[in-house]
C-alpha atoms as a PDB file:
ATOM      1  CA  UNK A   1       0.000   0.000   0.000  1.00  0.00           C
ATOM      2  CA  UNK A   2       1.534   3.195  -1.040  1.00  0.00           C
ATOM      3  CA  UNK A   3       1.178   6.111   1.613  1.00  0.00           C
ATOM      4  CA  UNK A   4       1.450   9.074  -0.727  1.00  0.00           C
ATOM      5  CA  UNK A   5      -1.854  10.473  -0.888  1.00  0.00           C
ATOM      6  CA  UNK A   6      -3.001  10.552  -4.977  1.00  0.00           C
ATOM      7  CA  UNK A   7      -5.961  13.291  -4.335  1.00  0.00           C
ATOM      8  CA  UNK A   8      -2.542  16.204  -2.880  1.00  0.00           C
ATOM      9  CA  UNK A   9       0.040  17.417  -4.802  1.00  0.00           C
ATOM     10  CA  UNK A  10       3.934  18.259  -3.830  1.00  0.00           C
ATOM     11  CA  UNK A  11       2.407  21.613  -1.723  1.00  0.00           C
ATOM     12  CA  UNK A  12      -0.486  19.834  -0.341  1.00  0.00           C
ATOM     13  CA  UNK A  13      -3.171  21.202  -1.840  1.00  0.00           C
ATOM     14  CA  UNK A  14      -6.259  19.212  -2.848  1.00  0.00           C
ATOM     15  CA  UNK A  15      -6.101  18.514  -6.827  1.00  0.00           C
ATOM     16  CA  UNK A  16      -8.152  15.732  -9.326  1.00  0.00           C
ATOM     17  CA  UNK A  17      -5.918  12.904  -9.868  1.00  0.00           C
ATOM     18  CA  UNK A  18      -4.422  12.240 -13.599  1.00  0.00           C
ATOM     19  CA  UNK A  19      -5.631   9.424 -14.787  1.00  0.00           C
ATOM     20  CA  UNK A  20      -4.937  10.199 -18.121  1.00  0.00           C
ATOM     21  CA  UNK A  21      -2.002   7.364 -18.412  1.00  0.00           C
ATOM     22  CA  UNK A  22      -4.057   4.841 -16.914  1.00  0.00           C
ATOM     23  CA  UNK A  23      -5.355   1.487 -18.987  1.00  0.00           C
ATOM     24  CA  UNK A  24      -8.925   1.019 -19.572  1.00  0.00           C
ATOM     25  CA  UNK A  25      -9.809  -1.814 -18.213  1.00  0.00           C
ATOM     26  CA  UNK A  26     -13.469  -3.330 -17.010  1.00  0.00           C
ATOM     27  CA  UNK A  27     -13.464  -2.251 -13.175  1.00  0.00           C
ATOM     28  CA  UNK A  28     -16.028  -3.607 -10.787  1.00  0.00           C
ATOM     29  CA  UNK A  29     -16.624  -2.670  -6.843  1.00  0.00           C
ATOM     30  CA  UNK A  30     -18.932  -3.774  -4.776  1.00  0.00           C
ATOM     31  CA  UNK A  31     -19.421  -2.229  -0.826  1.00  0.00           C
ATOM     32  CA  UNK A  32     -22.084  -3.522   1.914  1.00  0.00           C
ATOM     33  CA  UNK A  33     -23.468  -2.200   4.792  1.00  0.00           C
ATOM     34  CA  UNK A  34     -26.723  -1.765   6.961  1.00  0.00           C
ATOM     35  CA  UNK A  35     -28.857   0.216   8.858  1.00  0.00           C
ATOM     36  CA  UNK A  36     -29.932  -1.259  12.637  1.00  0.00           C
ATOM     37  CA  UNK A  37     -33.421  -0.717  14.128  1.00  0.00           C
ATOM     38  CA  UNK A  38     -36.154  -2.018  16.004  1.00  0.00           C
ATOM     39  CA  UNK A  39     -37.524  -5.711  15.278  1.00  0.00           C
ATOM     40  CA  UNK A  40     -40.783  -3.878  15.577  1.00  0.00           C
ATOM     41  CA  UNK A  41     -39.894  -1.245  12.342  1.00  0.00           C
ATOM     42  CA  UNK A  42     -38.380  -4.301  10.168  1.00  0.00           C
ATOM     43  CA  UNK A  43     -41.642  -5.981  10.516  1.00  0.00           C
ATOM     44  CA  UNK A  44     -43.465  -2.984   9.240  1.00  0.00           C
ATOM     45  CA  UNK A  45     -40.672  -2.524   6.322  1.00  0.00           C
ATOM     46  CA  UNK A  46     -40.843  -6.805   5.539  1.00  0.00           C
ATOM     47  CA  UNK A  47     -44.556  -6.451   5.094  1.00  0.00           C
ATOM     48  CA  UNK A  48     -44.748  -2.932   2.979  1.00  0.00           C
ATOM     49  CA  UNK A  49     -47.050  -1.730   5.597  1.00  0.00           C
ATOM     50  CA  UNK A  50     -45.183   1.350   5.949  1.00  0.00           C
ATOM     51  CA  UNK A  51     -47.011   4.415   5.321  1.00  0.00           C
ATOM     52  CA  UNK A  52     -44.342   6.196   3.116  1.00  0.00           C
ATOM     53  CA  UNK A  53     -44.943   2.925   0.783  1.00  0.00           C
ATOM     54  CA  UNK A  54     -42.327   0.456  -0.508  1.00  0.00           C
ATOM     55  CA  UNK A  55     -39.172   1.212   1.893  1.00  0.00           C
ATOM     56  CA  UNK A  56     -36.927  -1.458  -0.322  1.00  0.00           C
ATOM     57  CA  UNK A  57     -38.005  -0.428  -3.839  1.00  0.00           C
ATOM     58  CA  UNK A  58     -37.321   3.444  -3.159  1.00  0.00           C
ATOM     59  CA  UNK A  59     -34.473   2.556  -1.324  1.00  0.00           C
ATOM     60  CA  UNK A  60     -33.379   0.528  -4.374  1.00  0.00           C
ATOM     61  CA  UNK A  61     -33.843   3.157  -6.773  1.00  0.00           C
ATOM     62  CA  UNK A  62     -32.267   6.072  -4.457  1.00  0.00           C
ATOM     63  CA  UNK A  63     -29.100   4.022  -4.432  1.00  0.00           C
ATOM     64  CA  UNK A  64     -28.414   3.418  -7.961  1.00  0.00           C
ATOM     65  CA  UNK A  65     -29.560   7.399  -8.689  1.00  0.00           C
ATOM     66  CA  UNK A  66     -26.681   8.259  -5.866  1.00  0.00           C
ATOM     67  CA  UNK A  67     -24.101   6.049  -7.793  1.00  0.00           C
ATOM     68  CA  UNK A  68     -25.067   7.844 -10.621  1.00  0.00           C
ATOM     69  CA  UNK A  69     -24.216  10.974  -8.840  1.00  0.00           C
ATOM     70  CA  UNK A  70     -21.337  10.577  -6.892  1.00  0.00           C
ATOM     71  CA  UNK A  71     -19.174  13.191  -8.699  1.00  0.00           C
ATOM     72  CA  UNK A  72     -21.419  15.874  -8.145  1.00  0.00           C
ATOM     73  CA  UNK A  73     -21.288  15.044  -4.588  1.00  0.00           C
ATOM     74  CA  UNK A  74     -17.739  14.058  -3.573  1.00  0.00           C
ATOM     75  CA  UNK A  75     -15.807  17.236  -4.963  1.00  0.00           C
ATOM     76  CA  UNK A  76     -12.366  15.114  -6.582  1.00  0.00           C
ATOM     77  CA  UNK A  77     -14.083  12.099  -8.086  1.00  0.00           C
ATOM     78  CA  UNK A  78     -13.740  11.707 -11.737  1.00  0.00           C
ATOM     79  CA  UNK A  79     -17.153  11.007 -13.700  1.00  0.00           C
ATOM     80  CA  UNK A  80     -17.472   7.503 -15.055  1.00  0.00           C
ATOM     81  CA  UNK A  81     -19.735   5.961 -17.800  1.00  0.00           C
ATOM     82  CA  UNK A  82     -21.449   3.444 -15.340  1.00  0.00           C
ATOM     83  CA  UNK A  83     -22.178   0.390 -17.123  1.00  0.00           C
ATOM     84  CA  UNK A  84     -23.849  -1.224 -14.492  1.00  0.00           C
ATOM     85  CA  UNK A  85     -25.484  -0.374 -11.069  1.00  0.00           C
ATOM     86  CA  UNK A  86     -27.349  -3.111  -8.681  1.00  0.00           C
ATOM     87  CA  UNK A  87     -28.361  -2.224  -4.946  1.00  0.00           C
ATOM     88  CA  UNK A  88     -29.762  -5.441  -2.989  1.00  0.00           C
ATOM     89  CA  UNK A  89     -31.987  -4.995   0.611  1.00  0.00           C
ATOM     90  CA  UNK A  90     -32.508  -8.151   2.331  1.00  0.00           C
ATOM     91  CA  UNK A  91     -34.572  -8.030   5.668  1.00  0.00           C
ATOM     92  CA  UNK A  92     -31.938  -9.598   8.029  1.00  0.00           C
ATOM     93  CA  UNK A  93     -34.348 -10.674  10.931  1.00  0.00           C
ATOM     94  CA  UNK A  94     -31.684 -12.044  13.242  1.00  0.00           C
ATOM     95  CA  UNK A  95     -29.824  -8.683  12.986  1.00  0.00           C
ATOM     96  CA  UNK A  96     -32.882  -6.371  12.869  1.00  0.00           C
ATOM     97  CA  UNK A  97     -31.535  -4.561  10.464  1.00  0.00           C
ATOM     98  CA  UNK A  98     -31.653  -4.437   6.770  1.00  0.00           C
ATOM     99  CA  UNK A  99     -28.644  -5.304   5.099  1.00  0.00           C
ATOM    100  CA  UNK A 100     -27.743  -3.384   1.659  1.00  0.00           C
ATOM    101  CA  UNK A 101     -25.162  -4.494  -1.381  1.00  0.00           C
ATOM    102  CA  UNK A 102     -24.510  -2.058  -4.002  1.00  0.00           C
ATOM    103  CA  UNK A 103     -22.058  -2.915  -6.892  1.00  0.00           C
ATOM    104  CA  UNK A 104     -21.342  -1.132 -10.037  1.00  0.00           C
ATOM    105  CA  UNK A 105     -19.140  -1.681 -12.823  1.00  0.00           C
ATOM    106  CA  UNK A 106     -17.807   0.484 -15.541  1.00  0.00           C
ATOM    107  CA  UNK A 107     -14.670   0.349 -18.148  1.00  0.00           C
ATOM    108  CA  UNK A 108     -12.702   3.048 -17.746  1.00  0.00           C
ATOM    109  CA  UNK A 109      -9.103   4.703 -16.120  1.00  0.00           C
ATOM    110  CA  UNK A 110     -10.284   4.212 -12.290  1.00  0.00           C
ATOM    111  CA  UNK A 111     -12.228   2.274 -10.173  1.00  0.00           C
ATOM    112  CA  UNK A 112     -16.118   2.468  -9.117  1.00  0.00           C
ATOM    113  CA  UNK A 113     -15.548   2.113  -5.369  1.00  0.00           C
ATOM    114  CA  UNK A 114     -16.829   5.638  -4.189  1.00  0.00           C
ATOM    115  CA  UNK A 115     -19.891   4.981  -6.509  1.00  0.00           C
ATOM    116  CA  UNK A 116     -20.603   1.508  -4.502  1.00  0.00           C
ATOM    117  CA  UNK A 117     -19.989   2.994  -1.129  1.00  0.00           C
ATOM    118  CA  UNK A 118     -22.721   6.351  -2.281  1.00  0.00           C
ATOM    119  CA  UNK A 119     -25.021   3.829  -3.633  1.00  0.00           C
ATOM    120  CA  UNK A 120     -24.703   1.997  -0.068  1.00  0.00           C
ATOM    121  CA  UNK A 121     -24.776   5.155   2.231  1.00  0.00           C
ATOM    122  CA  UNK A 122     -28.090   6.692   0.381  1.00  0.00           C
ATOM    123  CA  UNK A 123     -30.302   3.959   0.249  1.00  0.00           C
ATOM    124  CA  UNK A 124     -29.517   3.630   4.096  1.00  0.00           C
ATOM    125  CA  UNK A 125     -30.657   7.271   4.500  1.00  0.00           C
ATOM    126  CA  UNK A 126     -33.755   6.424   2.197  1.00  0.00           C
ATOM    127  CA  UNK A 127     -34.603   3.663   4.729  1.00  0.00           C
ATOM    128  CA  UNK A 128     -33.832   5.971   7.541  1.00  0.00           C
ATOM    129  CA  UNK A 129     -35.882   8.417   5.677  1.00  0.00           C
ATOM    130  CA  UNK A 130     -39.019   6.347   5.132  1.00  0.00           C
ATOM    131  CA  UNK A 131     -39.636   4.991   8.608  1.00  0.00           C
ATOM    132  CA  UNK A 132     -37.919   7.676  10.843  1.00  0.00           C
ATOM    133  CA  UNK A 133     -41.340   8.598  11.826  1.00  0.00           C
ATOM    134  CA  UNK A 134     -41.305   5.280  14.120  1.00  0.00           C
ATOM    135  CA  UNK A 135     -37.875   4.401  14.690  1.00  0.00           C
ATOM    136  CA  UNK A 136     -35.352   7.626  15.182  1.00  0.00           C
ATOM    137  CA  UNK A 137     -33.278   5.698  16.825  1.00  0.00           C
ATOM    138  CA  UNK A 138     -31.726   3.510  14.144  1.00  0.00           C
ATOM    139  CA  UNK A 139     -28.227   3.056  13.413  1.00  0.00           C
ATOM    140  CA  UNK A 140     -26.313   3.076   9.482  1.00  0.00           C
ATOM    141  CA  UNK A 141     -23.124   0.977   9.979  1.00  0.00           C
ATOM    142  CA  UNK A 142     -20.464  -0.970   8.948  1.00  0.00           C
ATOM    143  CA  UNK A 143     -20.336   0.301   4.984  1.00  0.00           C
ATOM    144  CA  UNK A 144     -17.612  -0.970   3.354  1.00  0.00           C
ATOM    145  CA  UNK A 145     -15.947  -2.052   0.082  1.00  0.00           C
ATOM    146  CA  UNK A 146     -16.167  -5.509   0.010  1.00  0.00           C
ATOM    147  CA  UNK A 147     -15.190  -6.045  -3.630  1.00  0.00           C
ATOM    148  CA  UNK A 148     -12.588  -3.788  -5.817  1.00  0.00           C
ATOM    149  CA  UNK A 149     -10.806  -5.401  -9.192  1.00  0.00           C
ATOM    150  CA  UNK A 150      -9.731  -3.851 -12.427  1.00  0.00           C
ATOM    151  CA  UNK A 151      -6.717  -1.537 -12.848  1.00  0.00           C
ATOM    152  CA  UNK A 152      -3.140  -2.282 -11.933  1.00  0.00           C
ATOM    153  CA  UNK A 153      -4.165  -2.595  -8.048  1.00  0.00           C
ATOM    154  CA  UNK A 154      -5.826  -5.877  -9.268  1.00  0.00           C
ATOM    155  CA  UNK A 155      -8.084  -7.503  -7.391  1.00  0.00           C
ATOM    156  CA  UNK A 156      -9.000  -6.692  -3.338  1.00  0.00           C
ATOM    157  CA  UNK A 157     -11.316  -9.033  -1.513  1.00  0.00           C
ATOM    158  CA  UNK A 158     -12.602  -7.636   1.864  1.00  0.00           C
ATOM    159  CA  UNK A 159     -15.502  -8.944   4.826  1.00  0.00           C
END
């Protein structure tokens, strides 16, 4: 692992990585994650009883719209032709929470894993979102990249 940080130059001031020089290559990510709440509110959410409507579908949707978005909201990310976006909720009733996948691919000069980890982060918040009205006190954790390969970093493989 190099500990040079790419998104700084020499003075240390922010800048857009080159990537100009870099090989296209297919690049895939995938990140996880999952927001905690009552067994009570992932009842309500498992049997679209909610009043806000289908928490998973929207939740769905908002995530692969965020992917979509991700340069316009993290300031030094480059803008990708997405090829392919798929968020998964699964009601995880041992947990009490519902657990979210998010991968996207695209072929291009750098990876897709700020695009996964959006895609993750806002269809938490659209859960959070849709049933806050009877659960405030539910928790979004443990987002991570799971998944990275493409590029000359190759392949990483996380939990």
């Amino acid at each position: 692992m190099s500990d040079k940080l790419t998104h700084f130059d020499d003075q240390g001031a922010a800048h857009m990585v080159d990537v100009s020089d870099k090989d296209i290559t297919a690049r895939i990510a995938t990140a996880k994650g999952r927001i905690i709440m009552e067994p009570t509110t992932l009842a309500m959410i498992a049997s679209g009883t909610a009043k806000k409507g289908d928490v998973l579908g929207i939740a769905r949707l908002a995530g692969i719209m965020a992917a979509k978005k991700t340069p316009d909201l993290i300031p030094l990310c480059h803008p990708l032709p997405i090829t392919k976006v798929s968020v998964d909720l699964a009601v995880n009733e041992d947990q009490s929470c519902v657990d979210i996948e998010a991968t996207v691919k695209t072929t291009g000069q750098t990876g897709v894993e700020m695009e996964a980890l959006t895609a993750v982060n806002i269809a938490a918040l659209t859960v959070y979102d849709m049933v806050k009205a009877v659960d405030k006190a539910m928790q979004i954790s443990d987002i991570r990249v799971v998944l990275k390969d493409g590029g000359k970093s190759g392949l990483y493989e996380g939990l």
